[in-house]
Protein backbone atom coordinates (compact mmCIF):
# COMPACT_ATOMS: atom_id res chain seq x y z
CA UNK A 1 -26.00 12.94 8.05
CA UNK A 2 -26.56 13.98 4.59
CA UNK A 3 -22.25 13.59 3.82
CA UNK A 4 -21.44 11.28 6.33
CA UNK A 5 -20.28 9.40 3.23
CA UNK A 6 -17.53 11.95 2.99
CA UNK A 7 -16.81 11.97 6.43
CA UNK A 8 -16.19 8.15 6.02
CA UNK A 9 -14.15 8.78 3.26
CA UNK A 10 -11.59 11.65 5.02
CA UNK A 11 -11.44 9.53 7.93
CA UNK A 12 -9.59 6.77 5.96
CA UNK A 13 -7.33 9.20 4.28
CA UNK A 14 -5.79 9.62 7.92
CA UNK A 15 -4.65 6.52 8.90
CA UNK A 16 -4.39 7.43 12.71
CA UNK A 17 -7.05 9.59 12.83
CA UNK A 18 -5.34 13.13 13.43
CA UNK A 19 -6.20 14.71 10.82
CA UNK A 20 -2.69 14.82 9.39
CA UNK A 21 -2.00 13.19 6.25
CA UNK A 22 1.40 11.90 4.20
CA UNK A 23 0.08 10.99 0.20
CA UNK A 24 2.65 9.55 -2.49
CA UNK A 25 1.64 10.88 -5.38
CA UNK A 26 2.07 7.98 -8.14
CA UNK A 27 0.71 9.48 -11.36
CA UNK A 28 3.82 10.73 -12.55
CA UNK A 29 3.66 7.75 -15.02
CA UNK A 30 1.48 9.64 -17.55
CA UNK A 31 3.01 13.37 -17.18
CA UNK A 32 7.06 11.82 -17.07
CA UNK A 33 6.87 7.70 -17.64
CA UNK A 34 7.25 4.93 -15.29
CA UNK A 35 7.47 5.26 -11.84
CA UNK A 36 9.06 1.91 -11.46
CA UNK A 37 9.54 -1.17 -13.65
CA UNK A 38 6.19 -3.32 -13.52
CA UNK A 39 8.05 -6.39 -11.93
CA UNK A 40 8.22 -3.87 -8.81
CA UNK A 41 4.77 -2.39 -9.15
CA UNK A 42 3.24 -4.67 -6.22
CA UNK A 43 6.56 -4.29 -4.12
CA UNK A 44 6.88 -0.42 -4.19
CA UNK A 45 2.95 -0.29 -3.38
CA UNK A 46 3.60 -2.70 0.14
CA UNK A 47 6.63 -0.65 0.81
CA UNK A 48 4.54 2.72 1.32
CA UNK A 49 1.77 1.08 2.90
CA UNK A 50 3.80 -1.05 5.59
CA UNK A 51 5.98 2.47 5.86
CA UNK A 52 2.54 4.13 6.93
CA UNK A 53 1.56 6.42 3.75
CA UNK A 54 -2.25 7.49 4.46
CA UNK A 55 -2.69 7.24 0.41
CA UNK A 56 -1.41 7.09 -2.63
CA UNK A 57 -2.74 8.82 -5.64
CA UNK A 58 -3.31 6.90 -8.86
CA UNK A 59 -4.50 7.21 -12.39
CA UNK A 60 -8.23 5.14 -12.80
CA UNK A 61 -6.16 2.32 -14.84
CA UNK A 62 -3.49 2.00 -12.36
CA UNK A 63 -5.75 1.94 -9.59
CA UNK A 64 -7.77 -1.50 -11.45
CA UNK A 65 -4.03 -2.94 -10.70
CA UNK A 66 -3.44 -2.99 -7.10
CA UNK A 67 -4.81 -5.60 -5.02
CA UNK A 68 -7.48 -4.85 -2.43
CA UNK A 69 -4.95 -7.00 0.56
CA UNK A 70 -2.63 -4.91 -0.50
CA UNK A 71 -4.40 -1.09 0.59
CA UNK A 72 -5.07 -2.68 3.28
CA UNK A 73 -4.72 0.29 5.52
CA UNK A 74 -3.71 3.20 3.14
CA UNK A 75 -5.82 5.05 1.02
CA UNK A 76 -7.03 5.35 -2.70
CA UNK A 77 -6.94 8.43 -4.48
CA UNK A 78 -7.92 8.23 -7.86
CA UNK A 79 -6.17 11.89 -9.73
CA UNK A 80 -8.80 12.61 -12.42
CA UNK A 81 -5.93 15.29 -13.88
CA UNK A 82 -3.60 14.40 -17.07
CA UNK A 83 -1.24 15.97 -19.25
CA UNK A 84 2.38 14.59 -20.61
CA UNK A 85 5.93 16.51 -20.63
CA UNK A 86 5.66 16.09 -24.48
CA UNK A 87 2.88 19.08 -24.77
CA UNK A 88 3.28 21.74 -26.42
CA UNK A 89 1.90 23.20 -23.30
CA UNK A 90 3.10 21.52 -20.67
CA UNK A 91 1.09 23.72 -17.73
CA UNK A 92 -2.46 22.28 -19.18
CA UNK A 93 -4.15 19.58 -17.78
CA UNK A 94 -7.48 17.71 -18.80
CA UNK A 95 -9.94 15.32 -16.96
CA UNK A 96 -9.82 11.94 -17.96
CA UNK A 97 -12.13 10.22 -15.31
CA UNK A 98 -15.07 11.21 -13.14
CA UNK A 99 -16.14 10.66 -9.68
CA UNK A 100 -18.74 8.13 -10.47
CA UNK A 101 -15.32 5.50 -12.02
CA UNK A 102 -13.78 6.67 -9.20
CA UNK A 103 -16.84 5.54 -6.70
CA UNK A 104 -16.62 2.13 -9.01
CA UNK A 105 -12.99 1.47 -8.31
CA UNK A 106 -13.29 2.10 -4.37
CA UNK A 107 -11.53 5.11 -4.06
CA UNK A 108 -11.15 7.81 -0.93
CA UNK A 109 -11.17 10.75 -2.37
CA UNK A 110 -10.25 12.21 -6.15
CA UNK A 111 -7.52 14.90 -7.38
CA UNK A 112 -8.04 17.44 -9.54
CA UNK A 113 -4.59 19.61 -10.92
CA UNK A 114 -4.99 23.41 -11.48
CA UNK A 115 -1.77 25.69 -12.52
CA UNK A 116 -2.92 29.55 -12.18
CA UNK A 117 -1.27 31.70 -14.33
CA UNK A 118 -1.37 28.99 -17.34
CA UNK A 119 -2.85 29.78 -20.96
CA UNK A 120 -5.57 27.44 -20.30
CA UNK A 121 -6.32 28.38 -16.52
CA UNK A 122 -9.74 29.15 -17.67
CA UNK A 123 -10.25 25.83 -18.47
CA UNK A 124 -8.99 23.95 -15.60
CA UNK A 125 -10.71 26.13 -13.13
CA UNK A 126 -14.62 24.82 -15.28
CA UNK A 127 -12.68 21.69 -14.46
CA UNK A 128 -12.12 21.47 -10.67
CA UNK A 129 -15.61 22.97 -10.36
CA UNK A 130 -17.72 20.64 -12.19
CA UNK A 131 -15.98 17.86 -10.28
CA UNK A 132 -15.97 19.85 -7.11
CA UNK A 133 -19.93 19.07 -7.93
CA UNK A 134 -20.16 15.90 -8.57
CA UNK A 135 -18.11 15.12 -5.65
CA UNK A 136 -21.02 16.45 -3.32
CA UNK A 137 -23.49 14.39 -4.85
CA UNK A 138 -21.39 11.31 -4.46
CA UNK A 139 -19.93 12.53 -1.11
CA UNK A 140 -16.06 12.29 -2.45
CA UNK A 141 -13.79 13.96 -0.82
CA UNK A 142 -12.08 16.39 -3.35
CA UNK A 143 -7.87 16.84 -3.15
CA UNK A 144 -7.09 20.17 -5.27
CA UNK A 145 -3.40 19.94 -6.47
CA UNK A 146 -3.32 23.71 -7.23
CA UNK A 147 -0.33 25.53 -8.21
CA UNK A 148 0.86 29.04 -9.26
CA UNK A 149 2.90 27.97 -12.72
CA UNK A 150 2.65 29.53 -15.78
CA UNK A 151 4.09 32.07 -18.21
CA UNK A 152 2.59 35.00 -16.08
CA UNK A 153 3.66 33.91 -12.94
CA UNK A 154 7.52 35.06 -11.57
CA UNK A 155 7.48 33.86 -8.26
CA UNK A 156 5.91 30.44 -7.61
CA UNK A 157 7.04 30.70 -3.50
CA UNK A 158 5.60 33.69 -3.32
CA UNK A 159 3.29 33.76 0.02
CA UNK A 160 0.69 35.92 -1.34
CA UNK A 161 0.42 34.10 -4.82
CA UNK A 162 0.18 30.53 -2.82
CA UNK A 163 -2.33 31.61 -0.25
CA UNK A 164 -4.18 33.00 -2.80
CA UNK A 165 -3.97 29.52 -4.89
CA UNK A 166 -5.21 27.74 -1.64
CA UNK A 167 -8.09 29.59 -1.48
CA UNK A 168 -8.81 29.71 -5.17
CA UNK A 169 -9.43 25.91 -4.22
CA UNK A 170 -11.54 26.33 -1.44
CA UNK A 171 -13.69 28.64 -2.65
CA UNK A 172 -14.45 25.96 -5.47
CA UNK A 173 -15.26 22.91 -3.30
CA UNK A 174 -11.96 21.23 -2.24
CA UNK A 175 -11.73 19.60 1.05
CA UNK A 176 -8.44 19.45 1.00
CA UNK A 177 -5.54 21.24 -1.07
CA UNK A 178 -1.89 20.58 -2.29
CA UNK A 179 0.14 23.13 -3.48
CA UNK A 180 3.31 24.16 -3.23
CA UNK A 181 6.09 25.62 -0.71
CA UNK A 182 6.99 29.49 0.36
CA UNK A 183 10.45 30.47 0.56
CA UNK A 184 11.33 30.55 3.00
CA UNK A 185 9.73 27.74 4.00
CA UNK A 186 8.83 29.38 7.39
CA UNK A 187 6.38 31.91 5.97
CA UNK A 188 4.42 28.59 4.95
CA UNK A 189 2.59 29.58 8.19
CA UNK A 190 0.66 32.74 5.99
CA UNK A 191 -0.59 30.57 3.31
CA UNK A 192 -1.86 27.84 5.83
CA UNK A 193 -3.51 30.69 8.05
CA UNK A 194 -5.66 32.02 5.07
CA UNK A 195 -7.28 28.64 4.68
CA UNK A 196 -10.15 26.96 5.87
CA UNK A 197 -9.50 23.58 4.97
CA UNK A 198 -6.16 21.05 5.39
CA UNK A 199 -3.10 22.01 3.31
CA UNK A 200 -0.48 19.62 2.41
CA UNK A 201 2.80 20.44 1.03
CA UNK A 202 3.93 19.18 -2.17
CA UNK A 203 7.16 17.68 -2.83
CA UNK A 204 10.61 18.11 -1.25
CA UNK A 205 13.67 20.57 -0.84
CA UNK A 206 14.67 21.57 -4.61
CA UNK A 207 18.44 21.39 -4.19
CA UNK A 208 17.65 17.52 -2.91
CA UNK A 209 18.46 17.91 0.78
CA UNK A 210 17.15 17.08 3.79
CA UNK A 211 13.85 16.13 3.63
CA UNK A 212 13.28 14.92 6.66
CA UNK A 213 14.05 18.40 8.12
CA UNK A 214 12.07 19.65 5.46
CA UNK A 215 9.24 18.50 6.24
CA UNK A 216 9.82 19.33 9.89
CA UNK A 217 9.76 22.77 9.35
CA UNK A 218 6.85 22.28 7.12
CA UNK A 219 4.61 20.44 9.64
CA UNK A 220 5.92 23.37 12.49
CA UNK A 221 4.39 25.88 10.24
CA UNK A 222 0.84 24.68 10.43
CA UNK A 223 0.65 21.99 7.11
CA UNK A 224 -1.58 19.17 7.95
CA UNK A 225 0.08 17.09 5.93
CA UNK A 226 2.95 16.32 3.28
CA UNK A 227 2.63 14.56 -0.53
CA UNK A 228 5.56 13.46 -1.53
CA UNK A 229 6.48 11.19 -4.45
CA UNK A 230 9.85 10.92 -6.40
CA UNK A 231 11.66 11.43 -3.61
CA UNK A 232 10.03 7.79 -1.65
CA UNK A 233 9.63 5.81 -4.73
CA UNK A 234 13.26 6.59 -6.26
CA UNK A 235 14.49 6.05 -2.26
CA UNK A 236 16.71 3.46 -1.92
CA UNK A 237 14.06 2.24 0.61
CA UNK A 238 10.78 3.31 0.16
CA UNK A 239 9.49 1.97 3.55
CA UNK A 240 12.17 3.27 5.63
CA UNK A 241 11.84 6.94 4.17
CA UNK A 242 7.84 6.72 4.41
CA UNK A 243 8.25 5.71 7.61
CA UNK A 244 10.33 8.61 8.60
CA UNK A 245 7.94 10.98 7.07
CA UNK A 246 5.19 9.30 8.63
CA UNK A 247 6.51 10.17 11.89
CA UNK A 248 7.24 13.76 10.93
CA UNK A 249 3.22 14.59 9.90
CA UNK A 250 2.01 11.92 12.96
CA UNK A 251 4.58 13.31 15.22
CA UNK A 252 5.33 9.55 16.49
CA UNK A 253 8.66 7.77 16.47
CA UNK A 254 9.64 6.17 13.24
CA UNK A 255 10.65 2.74 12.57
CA UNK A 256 13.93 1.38 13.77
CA UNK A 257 15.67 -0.04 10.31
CA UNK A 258 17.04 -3.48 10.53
CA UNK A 259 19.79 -4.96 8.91
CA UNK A 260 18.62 -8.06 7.06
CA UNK A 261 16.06 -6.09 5.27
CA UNK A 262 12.86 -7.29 6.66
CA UNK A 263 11.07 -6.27 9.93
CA UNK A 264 10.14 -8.62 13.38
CA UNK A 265 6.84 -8.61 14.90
CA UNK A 266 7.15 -5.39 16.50
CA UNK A 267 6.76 -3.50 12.98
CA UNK A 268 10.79 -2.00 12.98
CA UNK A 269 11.17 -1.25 9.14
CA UNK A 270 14.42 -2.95 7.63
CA UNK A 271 16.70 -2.10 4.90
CA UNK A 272 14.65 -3.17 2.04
CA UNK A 273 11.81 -1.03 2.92
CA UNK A 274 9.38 -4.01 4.22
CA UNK A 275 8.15 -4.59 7.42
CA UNK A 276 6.59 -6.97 9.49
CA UNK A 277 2.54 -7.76 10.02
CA UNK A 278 2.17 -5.30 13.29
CA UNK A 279 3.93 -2.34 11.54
CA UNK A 280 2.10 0.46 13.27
CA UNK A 281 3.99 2.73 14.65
CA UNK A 282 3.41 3.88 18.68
CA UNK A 283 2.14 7.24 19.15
CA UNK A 284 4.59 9.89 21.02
CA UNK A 285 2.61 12.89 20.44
CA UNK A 286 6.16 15.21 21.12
CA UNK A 287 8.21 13.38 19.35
CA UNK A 288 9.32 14.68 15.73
CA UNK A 289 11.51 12.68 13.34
CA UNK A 290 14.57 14.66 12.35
CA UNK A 291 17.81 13.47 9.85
CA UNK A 292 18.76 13.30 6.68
CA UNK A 293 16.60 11.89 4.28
């Protein structure tokens, strides 16, 4: 097959192979700063992977730091999308690497960022496209983080607006898309229904609550998958929480947290957020995390 270079490539960004998929976005350290301090660049990156994160999403120059052992079973994305809080226009986004550095570096799949309804929404959209191209001819899958945000736009939740985003993306060449939330979350199930290709849901619950419940509902509505970033690398323990979420969009049960901090041979997650070599979780295909997050 012509893509099965692709097909490859989307397998890996679904660690077990349902189709379902839990991403930590990590390039908030161009739009806000550091994620974390570099002494615990190498530890947060273990933490999500022995949690069970399918990927993590990366800037090209971040990605040239993480060690091959450590991705071990998680996936690269490399986000080809930048733009810093200290804009004048904070909705615009430019590309600052292609597929082909992305091909270079190893990566799954690449990230483009659109916000509809921005001044410069023109722009982005000749963006996603001409990488939405090159990513057929080098058989890369193609993540659109696509987002109704902008002066013109009053309701950013609103069902209509979103599954009209989604498809914005499809129509362009993603193969999968990441946008944001309805409220209520439960009409989520609308915006997921228009498309033809995997939705995940971005972030968490604005007021900081319950994100494992979140997410719940969020996965019950039809998402195939979550991204979710501040909220597991700001966690107290980033393994525990990825782990937790990781059940949620696997529908498995999560890791039991120790006490000492690290995990035994049977892969239970411990305080600290690391675990032990055999960390995969067991399937229960009815089971669904719930708690506070």
């Amino acid at each position: 097959m012509a893509d099965s270079g692709k097909s490859f490539r989307m397998r890996r960004l679904s660690a077990a192979g349902d189709g379902r998929y839990l991403f930590v976005p990590l390039d908030h350290s161009v739009s806000d700063g550091p994620v974390v301090p570099q002494a615990r660049w190498d530890g947060l990156i273990r933490s999500l992977v022995d949690g069970g994160a399918d990927a993590i999403v990366v800037h090209k120059g971040r990605a040239r730091t993480i060690s091959a052992s450590i991705l071990r079973h998680c996936g690269l994305v490399m986000h080809l999308s930048a733009g810093t809080a200290h804009a004048a226009d904070t909705d615009a986004k430019v590309l600052v690497g292609d597929v082909e550095e992305a091909v270079r570096l190893g990566a799954d799949a690449v990230s483009v960022h659109v916000n509809l309804g921005s001044a410069t929404e023109h722009r982005q959209l000749a963006d996603l496209g001409t990488v939405a191209a090159s990513c057929d001819a080098w058989n890369m899958p193609l993540l659109a983080m696509i987002y109704p945000r902008g002066p013109r736009v009053t309701d950013p939740h609103d069902p209509a607006l979103l599954a009209h985003a989604v498809n914005v993306a499809v129509d362009l060449g993603a193969d999968l898309v990441k946008t944001s939330v309805t409220l209520p979350l439960g009409r989520m199930s609308e915006v997921v229904d228009s498309c033809p290709v995997p939705v995940l849901a971005a972030g968490g619950p604005l007021d900081g609550s319950d994100l494992i419940g979140y997410g719940t509902s969020l996965m019950r509505s039809g998402c195939r998958g979550l991204a979710v970033g501040r909220r597991i690398f700001s966690a107290p323990s980033p393994a525990s929480l990825t782990a937790r979420l990781a059940a949620v969009v696997h529908a498995v049960e999560p890791r039991t947290a120790g006490t000492n901090g690290t995990a035994g041979a049977n892969g239970t997650a411990g305080a600290n957020g690391t675990a032990g070599a055999n960390g995969a979780t067991s399937p229960h295909p009815s089971t669904i995390a719930t708690g506070a997050a």
